[in-house]
Protein backbone atom coordinates (compact mmCIF):
# COMPACT_ATOMS: atom_id res chain seq x y z
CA UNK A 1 -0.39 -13.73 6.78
CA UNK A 2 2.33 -11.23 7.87
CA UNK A 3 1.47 -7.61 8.41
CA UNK A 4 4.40 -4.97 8.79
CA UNK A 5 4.04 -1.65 10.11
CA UNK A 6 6.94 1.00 8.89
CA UNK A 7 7.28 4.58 8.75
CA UNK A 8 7.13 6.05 5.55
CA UNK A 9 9.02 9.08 4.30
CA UNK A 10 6.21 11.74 5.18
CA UNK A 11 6.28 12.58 9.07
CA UNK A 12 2.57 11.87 10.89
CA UNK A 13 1.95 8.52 8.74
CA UNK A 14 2.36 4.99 9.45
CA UNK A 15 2.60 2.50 6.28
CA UNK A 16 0.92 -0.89 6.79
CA UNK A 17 1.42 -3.31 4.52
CA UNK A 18 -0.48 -7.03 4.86
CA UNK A 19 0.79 -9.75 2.57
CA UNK A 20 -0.82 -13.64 2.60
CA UNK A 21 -2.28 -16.04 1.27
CA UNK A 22 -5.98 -15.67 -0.09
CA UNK A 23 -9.12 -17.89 -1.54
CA UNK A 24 -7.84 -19.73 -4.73
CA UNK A 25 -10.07 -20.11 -7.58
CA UNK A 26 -9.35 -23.85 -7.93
CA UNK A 27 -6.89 -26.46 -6.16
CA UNK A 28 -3.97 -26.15 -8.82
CA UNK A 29 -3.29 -22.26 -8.31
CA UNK A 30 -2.54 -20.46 -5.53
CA UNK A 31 -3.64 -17.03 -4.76
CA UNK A 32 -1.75 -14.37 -2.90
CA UNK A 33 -3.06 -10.45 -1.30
CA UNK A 34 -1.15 -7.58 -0.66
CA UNK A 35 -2.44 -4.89 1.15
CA UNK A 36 -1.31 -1.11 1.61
CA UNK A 37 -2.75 1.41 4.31
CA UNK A 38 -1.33 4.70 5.27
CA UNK A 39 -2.76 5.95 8.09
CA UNK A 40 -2.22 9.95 8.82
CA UNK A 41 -2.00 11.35 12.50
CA UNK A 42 -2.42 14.89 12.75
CA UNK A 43 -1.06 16.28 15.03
CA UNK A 44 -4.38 19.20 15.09
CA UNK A 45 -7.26 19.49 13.56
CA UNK A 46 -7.32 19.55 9.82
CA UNK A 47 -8.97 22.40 7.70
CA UNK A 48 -10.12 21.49 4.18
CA UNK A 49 -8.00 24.07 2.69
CA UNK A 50 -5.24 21.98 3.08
CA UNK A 51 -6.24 18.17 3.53
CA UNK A 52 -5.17 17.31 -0.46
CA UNK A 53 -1.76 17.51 0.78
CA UNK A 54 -2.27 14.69 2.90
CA UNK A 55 -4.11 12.61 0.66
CA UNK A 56 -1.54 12.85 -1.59
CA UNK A 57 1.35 12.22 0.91
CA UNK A 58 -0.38 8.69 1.99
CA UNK A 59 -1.11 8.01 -1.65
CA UNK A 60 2.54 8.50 -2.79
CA UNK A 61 3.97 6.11 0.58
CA UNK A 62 1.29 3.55 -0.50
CA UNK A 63 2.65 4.01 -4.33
CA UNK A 64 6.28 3.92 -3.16
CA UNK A 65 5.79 1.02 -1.05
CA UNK A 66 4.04 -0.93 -3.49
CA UNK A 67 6.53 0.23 -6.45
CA UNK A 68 9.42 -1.48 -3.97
CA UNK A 69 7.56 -4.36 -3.63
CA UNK A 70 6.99 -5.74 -7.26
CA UNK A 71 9.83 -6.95 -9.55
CA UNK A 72 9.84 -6.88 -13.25
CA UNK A 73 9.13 -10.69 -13.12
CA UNK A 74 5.65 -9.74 -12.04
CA UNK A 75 5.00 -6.76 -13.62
CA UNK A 76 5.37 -9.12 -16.84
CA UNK A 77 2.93 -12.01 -15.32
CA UNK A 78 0.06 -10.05 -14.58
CA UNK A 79 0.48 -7.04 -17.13
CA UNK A 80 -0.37 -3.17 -16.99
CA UNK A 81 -4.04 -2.45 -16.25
CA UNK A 82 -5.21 0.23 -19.32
């Protein structure tokens, strides 16, 4: 398992992203996990007026992240979810 921790483009988040090795379904395949966390620090309390802006700031560093992370090569093996 290696876990990396990086800063992501949004100031007050930290991007962690896990990648290993996970439970295979039988000997002859292997299975792999990738895990994405943002975690926000603010820097005050947050109101709810405004906490949607940082739900969508960790959601588009985890979507970024992930995006970088994938090649075409497996976009073709396991497909588009619909």
């Amino acid at each position: 398992m290696m876990r990396v921790e990086i800063p992501p483009k949004r100031k007050g988040h930290q991007l962690i992203i896990t990648f290993g090795t996970a439970p295979a379904e039988s000997p002859e395949v292997s299975a792999e996990m990738l895990d994405l966390y943002d975690i926000f620090s603010a820097p005050q309390a947050l109101s709810f007026d405004n906490i949607d802006k940082y739900i969508v700031e960790a959601h588009e560093n985890i979507e970024s992240a992930f995006e970088n992370s994938i090649t075409q090569k497996s976009r073709d093996l396991f497909e588009e979810e619909k």
